[in-house]
Every structure is written in C-alpha cells, then in structure tokens.
C-alpha atoms as a PDB file:
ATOM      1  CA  UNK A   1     -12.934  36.820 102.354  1.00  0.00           C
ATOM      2  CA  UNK A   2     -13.516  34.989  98.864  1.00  0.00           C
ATOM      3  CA  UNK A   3     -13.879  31.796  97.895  1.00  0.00           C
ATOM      4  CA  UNK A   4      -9.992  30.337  98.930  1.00  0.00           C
ATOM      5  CA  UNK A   5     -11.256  31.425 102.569  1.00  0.00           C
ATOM      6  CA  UNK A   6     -13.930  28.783 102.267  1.00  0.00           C
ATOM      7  CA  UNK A   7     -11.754  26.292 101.070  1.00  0.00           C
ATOM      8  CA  UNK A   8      -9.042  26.695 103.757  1.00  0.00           C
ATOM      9  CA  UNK A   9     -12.093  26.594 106.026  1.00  0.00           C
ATOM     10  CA  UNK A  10     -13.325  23.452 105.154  1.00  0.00           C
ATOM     11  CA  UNK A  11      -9.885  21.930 104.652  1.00  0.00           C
ATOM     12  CA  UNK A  12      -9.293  23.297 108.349  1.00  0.00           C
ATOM     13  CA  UNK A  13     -12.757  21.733 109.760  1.00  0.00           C
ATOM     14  CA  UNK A  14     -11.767  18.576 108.153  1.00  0.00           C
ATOM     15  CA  UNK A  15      -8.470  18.453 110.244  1.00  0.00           C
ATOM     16  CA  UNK A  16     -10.512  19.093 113.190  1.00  0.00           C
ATOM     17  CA  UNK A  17     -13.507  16.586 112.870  1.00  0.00           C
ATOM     18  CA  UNK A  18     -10.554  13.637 112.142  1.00  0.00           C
ATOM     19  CA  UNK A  19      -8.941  14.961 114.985  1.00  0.00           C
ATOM     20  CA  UNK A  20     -12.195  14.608 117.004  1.00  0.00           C
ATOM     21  CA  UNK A  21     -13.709  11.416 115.265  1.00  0.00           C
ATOM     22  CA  UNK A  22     -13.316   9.090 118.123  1.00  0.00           C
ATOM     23  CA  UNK A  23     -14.062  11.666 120.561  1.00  0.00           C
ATOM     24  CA  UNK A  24     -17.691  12.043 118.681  1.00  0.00           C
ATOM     25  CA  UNK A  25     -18.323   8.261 118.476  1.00  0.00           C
ATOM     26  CA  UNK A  26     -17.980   8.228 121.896  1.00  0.00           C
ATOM     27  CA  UNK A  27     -20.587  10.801 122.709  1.00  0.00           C
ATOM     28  CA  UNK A  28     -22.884   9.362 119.966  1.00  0.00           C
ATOM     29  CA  UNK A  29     -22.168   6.007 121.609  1.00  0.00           C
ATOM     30  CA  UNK A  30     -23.989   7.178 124.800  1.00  0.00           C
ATOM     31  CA  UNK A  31     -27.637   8.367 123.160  1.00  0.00           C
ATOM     32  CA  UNK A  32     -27.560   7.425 119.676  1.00  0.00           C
ATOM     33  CA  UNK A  33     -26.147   4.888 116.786  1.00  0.00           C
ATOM     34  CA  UNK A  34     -21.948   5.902 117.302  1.00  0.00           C
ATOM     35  CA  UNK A  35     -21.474   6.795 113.564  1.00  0.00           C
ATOM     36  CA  UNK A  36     -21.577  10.821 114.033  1.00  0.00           C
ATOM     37  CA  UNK A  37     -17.405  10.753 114.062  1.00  0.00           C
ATOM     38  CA  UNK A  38     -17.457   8.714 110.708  1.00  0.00           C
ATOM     39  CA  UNK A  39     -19.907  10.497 108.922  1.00  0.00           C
ATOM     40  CA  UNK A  40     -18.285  14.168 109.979  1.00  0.00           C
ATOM     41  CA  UNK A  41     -15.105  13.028 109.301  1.00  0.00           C
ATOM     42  CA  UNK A  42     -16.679  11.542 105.892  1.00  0.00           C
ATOM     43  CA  UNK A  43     -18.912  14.283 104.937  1.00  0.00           C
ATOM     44  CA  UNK A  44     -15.887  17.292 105.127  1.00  0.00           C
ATOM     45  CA  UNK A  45     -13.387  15.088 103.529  1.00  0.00           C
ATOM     46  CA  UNK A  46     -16.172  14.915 100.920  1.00  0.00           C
ATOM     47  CA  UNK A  47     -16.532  18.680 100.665  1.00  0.00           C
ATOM     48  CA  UNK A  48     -13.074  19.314 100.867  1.00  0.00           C
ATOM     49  CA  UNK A  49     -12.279  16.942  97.847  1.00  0.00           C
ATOM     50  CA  UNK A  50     -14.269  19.300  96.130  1.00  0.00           C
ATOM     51  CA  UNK A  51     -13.435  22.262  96.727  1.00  0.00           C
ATOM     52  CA  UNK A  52      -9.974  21.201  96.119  1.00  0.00           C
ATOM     53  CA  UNK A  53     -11.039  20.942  92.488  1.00  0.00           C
ATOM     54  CA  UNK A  54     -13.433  23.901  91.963  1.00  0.00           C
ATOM     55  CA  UNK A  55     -12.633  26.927  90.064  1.00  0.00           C
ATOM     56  CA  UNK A  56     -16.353  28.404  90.987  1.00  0.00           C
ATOM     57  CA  UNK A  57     -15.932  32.033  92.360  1.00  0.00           C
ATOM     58  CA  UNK A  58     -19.202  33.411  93.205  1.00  0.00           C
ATOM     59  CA  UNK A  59     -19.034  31.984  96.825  1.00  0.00           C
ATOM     60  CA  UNK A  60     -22.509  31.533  96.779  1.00  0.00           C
ATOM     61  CA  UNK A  61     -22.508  28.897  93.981  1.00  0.00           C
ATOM     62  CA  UNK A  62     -19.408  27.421  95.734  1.00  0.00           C
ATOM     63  CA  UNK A  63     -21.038  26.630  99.101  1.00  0.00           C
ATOM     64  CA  UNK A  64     -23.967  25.146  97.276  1.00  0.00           C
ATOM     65  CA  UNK A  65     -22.097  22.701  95.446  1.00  0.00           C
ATOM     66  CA  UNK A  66     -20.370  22.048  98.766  1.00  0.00           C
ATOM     67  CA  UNK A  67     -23.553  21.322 100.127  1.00  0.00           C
ATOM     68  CA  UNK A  68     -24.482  18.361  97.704  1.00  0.00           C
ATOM     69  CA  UNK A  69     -21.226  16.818  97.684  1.00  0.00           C
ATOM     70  CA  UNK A  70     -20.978  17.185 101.903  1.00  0.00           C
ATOM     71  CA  UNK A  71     -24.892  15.428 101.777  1.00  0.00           C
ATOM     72  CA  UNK A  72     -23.613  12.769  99.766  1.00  0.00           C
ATOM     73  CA  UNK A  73     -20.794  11.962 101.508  1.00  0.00           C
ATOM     74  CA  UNK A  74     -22.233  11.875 105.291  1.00  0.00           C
ATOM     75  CA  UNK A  75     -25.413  10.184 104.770  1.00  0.00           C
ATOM     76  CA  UNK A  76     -26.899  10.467 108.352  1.00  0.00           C
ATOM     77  CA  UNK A  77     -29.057  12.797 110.454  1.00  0.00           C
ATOM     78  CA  UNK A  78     -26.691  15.484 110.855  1.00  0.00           C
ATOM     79  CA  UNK A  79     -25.022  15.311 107.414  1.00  0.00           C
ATOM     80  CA  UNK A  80     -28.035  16.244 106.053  1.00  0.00           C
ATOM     81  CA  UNK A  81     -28.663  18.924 108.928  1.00  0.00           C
ATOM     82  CA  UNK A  82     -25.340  20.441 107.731  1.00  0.00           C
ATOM     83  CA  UNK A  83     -26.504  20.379 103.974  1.00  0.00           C
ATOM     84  CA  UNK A  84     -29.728  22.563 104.809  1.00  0.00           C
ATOM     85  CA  UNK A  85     -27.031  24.703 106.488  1.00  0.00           C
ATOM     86  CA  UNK A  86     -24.268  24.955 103.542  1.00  0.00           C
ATOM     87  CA  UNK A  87     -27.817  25.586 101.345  1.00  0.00           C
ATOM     88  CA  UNK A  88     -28.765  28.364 103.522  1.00  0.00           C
ATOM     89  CA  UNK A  89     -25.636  30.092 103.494  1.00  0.00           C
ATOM     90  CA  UNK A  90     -25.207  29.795  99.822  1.00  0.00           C
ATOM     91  CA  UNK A  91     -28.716  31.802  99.580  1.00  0.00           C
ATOM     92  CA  UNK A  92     -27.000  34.451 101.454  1.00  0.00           C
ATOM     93  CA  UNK A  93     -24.026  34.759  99.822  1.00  0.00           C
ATOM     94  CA  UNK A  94     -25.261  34.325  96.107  1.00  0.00           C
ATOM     95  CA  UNK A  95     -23.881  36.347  93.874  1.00  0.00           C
ATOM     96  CA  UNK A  96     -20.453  37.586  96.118  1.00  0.00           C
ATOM     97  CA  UNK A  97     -17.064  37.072  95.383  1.00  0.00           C
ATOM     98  CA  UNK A  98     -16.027  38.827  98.312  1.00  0.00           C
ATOM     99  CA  UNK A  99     -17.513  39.012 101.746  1.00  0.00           C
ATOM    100  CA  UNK A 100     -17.474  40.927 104.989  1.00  0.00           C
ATOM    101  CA  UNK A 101     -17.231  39.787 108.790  1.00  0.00           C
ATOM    102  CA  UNK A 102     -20.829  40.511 108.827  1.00  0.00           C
ATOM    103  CA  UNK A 103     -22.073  38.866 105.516  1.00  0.00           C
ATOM    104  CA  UNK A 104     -20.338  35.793 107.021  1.00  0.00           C
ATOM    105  CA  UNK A 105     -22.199  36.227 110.314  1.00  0.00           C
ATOM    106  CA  UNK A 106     -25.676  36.574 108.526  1.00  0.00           C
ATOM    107  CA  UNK A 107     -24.759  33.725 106.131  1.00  0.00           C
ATOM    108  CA  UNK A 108     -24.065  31.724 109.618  1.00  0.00           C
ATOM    109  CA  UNK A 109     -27.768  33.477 110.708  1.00  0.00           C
ATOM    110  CA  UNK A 110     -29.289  32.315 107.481  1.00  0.00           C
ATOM    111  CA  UNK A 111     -27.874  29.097 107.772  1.00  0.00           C
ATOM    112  CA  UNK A 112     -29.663  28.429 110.743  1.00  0.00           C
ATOM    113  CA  UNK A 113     -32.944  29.722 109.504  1.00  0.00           C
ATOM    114  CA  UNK A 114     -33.059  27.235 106.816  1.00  0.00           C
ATOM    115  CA  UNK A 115     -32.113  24.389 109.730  1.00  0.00           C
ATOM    116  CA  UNK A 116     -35.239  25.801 111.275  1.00  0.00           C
ATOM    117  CA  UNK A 117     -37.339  25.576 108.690  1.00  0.00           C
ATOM    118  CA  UNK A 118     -36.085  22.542 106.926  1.00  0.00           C
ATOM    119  CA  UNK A 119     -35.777  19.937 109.964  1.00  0.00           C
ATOM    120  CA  UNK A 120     -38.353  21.420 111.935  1.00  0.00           C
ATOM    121  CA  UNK A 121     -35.873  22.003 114.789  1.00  0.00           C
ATOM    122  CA  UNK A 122     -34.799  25.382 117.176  1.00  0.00           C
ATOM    123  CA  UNK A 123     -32.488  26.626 119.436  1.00  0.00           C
ATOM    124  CA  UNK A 124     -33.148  24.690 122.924  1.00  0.00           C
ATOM    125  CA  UNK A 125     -33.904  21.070 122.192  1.00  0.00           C
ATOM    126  CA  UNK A 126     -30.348  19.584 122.421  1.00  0.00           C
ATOM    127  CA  UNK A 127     -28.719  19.872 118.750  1.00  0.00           C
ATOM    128  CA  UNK A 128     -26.084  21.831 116.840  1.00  0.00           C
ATOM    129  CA  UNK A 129     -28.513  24.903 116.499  1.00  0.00           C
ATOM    130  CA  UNK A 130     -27.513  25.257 120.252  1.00  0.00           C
ATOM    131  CA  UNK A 131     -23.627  26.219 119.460  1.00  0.00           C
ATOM    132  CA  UNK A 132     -23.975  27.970 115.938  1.00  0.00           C
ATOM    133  CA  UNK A 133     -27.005  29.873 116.841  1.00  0.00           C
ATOM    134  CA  UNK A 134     -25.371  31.813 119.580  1.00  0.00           C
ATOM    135  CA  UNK A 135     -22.585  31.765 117.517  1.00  0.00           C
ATOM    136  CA  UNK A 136     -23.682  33.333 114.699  1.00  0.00           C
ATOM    137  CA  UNK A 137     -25.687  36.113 117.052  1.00  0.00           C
ATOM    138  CA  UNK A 138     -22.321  36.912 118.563  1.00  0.00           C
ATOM    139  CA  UNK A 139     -20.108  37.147 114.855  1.00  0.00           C
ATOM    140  CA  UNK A 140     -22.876  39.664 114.020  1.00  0.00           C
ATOM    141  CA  UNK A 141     -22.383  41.497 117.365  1.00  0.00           C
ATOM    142  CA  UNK A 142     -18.549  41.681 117.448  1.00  0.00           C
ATOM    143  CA  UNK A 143     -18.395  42.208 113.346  1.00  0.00           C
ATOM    144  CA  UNK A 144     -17.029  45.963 113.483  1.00  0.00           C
ATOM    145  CA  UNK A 145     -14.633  44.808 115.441  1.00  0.00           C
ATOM    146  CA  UNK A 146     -12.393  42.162 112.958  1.00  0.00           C
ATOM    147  CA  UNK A 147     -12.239  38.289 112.062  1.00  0.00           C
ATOM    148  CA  UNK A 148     -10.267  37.435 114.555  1.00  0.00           C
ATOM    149  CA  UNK A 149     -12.008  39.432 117.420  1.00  0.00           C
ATOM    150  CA  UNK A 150     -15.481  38.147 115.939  1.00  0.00           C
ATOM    151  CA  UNK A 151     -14.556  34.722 115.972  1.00  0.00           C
ATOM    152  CA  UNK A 152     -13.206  34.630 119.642  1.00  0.00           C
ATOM    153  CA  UNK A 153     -16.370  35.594 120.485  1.00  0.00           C
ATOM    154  CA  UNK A 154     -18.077  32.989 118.264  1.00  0.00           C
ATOM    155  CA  UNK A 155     -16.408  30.497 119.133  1.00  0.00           C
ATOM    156  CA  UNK A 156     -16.781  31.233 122.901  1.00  0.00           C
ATOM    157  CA  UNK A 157     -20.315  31.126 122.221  1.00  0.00           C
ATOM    158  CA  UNK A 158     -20.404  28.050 120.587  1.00  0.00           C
ATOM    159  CA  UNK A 159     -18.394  26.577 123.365  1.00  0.00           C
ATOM    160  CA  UNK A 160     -20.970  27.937 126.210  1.00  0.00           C
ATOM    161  CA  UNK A 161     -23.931  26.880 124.031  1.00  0.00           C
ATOM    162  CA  UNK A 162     -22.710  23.151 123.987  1.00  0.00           C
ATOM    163  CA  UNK A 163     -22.260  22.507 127.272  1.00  0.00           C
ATOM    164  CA  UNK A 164     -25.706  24.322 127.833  1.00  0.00           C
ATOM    165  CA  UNK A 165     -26.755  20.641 125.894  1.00  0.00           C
ATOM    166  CA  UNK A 166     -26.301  18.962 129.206  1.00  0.00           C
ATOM    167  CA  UNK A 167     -29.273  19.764 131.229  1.00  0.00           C
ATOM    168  CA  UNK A 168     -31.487  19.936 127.983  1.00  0.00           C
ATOM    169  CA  UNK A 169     -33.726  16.796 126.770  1.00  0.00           C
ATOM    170  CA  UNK A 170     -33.232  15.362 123.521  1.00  0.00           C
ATOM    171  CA  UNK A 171     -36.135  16.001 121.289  1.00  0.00           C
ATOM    172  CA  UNK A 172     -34.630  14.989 118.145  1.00  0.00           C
ATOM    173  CA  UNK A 173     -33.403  11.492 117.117  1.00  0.00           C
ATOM    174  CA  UNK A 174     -32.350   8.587 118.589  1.00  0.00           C
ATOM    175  CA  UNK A 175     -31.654  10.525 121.606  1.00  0.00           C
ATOM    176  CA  UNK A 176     -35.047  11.565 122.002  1.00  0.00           C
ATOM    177  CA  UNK A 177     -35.825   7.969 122.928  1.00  0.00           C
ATOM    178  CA  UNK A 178     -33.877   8.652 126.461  1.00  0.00           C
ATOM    179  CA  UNK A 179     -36.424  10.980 127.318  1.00  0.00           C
ATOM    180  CA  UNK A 180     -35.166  12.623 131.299  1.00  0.00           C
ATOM    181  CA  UNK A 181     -32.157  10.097 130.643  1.00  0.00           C
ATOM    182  CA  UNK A 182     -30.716  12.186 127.785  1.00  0.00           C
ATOM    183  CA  UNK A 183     -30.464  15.313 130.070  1.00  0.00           C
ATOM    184  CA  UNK A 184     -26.741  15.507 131.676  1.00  0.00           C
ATOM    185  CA  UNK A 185     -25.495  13.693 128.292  1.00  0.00           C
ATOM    186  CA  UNK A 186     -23.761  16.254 126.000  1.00  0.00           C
ATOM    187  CA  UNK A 187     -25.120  16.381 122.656  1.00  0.00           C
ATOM    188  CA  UNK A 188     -22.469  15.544 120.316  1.00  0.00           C
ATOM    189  CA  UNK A 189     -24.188  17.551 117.510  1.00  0.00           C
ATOM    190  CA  UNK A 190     -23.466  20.462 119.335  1.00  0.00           C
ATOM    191  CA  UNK A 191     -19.829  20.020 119.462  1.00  0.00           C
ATOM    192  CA  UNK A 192     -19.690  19.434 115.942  1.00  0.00           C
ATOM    193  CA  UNK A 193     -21.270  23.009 115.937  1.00  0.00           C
ATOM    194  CA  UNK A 194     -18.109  24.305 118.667  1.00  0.00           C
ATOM    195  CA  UNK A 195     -15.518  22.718 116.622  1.00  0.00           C
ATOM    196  CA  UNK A 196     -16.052  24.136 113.292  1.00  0.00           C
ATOM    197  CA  UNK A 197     -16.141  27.446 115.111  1.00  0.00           C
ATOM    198  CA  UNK A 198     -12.858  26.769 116.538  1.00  0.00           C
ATOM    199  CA  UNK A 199     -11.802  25.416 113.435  1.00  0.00           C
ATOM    200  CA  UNK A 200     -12.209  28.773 112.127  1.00  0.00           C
ATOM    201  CA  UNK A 201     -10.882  30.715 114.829  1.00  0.00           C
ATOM    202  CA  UNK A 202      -7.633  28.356 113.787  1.00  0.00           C
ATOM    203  CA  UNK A 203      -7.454  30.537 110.495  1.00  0.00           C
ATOM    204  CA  UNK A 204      -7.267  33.457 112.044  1.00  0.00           C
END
C-alpha cells in the first residue's frame, strides 16, 4: 500500500459518510447538537480535496497534511478527534512509501494512542475509540493473513464495538449531560469509527 491507497481510502470514506450523513444527524440528534453528519461529511470532502491535489509520497507526510486540512474542514468535537488520529498515524508511518497490513494496523494502534493522550479519552466511555480500538487490535491479529482477510475482521470488530456503545454512559460531550439517560443510545461517534472500517473493507 502507498500513498494512492490512502487517497482511494479517503475518497471511499467520503462516499460513505455522505451516504450516512442523515443517518448520523439523527443519532447526534438524540444526545448531542445534530451536526456530526455535516461535519463528517465536511471534514473528508475536505481531506479528499486534498489529496486529490497532492503529489507528497512519503505517506507519512501525506496523512499529516490530511490531518490539517480534515481539522479545518470539520470544526467540531470529533473532527478534531479524527485530526489527533490522522496525526498519530502519520507518526507511524513517517518516512514510508510503502506499507504492510501490519504497519497499517499499528498506524490504526498509534492512532488511537495519540486519541488517548490528546483528548484525554479510552476505550469504554461511549466514543469512536470503542470501534477503531478493537479494530485496530484485530488488523494486527489477522495481518499474516491478507488485506482483505484483515479487514473482515476489522471491520467486524468495529461493528461489535459500536453497538457495545449502547449500554455504556456517555462521559464525553454533550452526551455526557444525559448521564444513565445516554446508556441504550448508540453513540454516533462510534459508527463513524464502523463505517470507515467498512469503507475500507469496500477497497478490498
């Protein structure tokens, strides 16, 4: 994988989220402000438009760029979530041209480490760390065995961790506000998490 993988990627994940945009502001309807369909669909359209025009090879440098433009364009909570994650995968994959199943899965690994450490956030209080943690953890698992292989199995995890949102509480947010209310709610940040890793699964 080089850097045309992550633009057919995020050209891919931008077909999904403006597939999914009302779908989202109706699950951010229920615990928060409504706009997380807007700004996903917003903040990948802004990445895309970018990478559209880039000539940058070293994927590392790529996904950082992609990271600033994405922030910029999806000014909320979550875009700026996903920047810290773009960021943290760029660390990992500075300097590569080319990358493996597993490089991918422990830039996915490292992108959720800088989450962590950036927003304060973890695994288990009802947010996208709950799909693409478990996610990543099963691309590294299933990495010997091929993309498309690896990704079933990511994306299944990301699908199982999601719906594990519904008997969590909201710690984070607006949502947090709901206290015992927000438990039985999905969390819609979590299926942004499941649908980029069935928008990759797509490419496969």
């Amino acid at each position: 994988m080089n850097a045309q993988s992550i633009k057919d990627a995020v050209c891919m994940i931008a077909e999904i989220m403006s597939e999914n945009k009302d779908y989202l502001i109706q699950l951010d309807s229920q615990n928060g402000d409504g706009d997380l369909g807007v700004s996903m669909e917003n903040g990948f359209r802004g990445a895309r438009d970018f990478l559209m025009q880039s000539d940058l090879t070293d994927t590392g440098k790529l996904l950082n760029k992609t990271a600033d433009h994405f922030n910029e364009a999806a000014p909320s909570s979550l875009g700026t979530i996903l920047s810290f994650g773009f960021k943290g995968m760029a660390r990992s994959l500075k300097g590569k041209e080319t990358f493996s199943v597993l490089e991918l899965a422990e830039a996915f690994e490292a992108a959720v480490s800088n989450i962590t450490a950036k927003a304060g956030s973890k695994p288990g209080e009802k947010t996208i760390l709950d799909a693409i943690c478990p996610a990543a953890k099963a691309l590294a698992e299933h990495s010997d065995e091929g993309i498309s292989t690896a990704l079933e199995y990511a994306a299944e995890a990301a699908r199982e961790g999601s719906e594990s949102t519904k008997e969590m509480r909201a710690v984070w947010g607006r949502a947090a506000y709901y206290g015992e209310n927000s438990i039985g709610i999905l969390d819609g940040g979590s299926v942004v998490g499941k649908l980029i890793f069935e928008a990759l699964l797509k490419l496969v």
